[in-house]
C-alpha atoms as a PDB file:
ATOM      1  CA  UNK A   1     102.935  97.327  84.773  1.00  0.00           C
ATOM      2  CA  UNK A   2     103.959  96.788  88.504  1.00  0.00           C
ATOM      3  CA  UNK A   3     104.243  98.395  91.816  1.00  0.00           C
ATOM      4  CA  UNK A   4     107.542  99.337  91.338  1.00  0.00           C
ATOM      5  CA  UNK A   5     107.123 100.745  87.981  1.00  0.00           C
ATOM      6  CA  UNK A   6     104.526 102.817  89.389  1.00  0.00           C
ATOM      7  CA  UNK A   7     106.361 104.038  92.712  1.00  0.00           C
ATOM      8  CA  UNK A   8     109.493 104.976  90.425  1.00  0.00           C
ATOM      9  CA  UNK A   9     106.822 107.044  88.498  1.00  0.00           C
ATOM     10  CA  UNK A  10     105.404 108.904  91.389  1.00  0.00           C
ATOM     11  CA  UNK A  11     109.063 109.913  92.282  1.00  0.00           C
ATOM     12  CA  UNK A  12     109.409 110.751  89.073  1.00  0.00           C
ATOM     13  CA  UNK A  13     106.035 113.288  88.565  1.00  0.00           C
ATOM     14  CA  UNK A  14     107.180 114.586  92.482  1.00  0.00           C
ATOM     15  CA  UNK A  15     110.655 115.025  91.511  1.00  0.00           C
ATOM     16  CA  UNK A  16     110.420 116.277  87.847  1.00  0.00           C
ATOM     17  CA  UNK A  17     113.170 114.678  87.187  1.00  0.00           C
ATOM     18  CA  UNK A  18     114.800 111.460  86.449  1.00  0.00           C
ATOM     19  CA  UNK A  19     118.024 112.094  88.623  1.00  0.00           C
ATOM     20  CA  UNK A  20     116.238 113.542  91.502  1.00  0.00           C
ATOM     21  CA  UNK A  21     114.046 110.752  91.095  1.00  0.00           C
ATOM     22  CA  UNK A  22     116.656 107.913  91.671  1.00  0.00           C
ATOM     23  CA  UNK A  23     118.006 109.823  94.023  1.00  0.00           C
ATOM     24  CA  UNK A  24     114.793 110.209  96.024  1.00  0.00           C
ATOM     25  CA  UNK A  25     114.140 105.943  95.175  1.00  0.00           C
ATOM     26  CA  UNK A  26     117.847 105.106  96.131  1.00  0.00           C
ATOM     27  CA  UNK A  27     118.078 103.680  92.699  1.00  0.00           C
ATOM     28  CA  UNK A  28     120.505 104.694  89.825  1.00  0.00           C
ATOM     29  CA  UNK A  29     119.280 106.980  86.720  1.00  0.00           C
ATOM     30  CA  UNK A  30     119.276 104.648  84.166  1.00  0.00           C
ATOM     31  CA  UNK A  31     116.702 102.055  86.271  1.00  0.00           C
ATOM     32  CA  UNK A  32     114.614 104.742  86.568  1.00  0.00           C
ATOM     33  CA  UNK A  33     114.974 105.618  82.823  1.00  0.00           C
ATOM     34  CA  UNK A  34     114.644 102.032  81.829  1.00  0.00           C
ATOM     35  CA  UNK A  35     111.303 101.322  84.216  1.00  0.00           C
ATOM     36  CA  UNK A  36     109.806 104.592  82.619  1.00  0.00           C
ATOM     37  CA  UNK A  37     110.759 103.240  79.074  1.00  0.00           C
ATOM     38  CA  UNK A  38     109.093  99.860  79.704  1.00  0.00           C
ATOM     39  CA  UNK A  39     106.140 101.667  81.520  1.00  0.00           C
ATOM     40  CA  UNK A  40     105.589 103.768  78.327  1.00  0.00           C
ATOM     41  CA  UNK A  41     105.481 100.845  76.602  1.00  0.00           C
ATOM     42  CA  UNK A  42     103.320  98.904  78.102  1.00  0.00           C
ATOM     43  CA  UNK A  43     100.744 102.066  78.131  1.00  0.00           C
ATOM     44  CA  UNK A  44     101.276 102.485  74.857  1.00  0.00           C
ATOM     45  CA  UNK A  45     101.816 106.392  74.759  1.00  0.00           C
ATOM     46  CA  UNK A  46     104.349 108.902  75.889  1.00  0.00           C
ATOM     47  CA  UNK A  47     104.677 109.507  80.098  1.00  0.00           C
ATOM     48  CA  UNK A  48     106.560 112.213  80.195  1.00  0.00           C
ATOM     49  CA  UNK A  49     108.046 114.922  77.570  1.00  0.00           C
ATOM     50  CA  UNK A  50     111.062 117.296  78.233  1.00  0.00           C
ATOM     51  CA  UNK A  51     110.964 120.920  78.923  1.00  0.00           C
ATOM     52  CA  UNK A  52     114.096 122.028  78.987  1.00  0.00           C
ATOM     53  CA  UNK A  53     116.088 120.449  81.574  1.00  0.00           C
ATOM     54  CA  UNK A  54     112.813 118.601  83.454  1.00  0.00           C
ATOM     55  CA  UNK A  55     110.172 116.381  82.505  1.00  0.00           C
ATOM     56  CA  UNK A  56     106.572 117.072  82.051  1.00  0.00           C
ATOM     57  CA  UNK A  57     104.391 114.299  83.025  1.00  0.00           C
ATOM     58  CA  UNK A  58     101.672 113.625  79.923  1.00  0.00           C
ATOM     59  CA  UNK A  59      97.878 113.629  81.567  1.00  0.00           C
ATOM     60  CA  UNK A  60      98.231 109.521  81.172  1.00  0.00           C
ATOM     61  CA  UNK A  61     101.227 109.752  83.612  1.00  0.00           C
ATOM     62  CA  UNK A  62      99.387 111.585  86.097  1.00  0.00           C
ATOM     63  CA  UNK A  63      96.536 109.264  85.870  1.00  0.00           C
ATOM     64  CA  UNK A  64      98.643 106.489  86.658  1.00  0.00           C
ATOM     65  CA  UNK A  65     100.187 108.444  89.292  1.00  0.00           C
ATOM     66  CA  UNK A  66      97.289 109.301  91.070  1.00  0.00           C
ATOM     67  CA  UNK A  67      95.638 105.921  91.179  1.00  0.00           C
ATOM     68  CA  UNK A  68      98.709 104.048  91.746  1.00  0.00           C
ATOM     69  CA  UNK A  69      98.512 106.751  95.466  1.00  0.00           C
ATOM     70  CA  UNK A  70      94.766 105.711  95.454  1.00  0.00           C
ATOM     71  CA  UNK A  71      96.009 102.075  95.323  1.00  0.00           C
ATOM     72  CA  UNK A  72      98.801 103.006  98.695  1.00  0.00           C
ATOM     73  CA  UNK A  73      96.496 104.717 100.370  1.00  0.00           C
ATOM     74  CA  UNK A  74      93.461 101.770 100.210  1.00  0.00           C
ATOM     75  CA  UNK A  75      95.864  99.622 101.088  1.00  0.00           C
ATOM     76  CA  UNK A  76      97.409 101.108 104.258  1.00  0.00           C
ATOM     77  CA  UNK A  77      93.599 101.955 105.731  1.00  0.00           C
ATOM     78  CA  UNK A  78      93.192  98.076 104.987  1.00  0.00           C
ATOM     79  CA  UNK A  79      96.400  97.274 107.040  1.00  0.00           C
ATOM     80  CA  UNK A  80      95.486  99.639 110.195  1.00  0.00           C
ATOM     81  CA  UNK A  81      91.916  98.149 110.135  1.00  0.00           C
END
């Protein structure tokens, strides 16, 4: 797993969808389809499930979400210290 991985899946959760979510990473569709394919993967479970036209992110997805902000945040208070 790797920063990238995890930004794409933040824009993903945020965007609730995989289009919106390139768009919103300046990346194309499928790179963000293929990182959240590998990412699933790696976990070992399902990150997100379709509802219709959008994705739900699983509870694992927001987990990794959330810490991978965690991670950010701790990281910029480091920088401006």
């Amino acid at each position: 797993m790797n920063p990238r991985q995890l930004e794409l899946l933040c824009h993903v959760v945020d965007a609730g969808s995989l289009t919106e979510a390139a768009r919103r990473a300046g990346v194309s569709q499928p790179a963000v389809s293929q990182a959240m394919a590998a990412l699933a993967r790696q976990v070992g479970e399902p990150l997100l499930v379709r509802v219709g036209r959008m994705l739900q992110p699983t509870e694992r997805a927001l987990a990794l979400a959330r810490a991978a902000r965690s991670q950010v945040d701790a990281e910029y208070v480091q920088s401006e210290q």
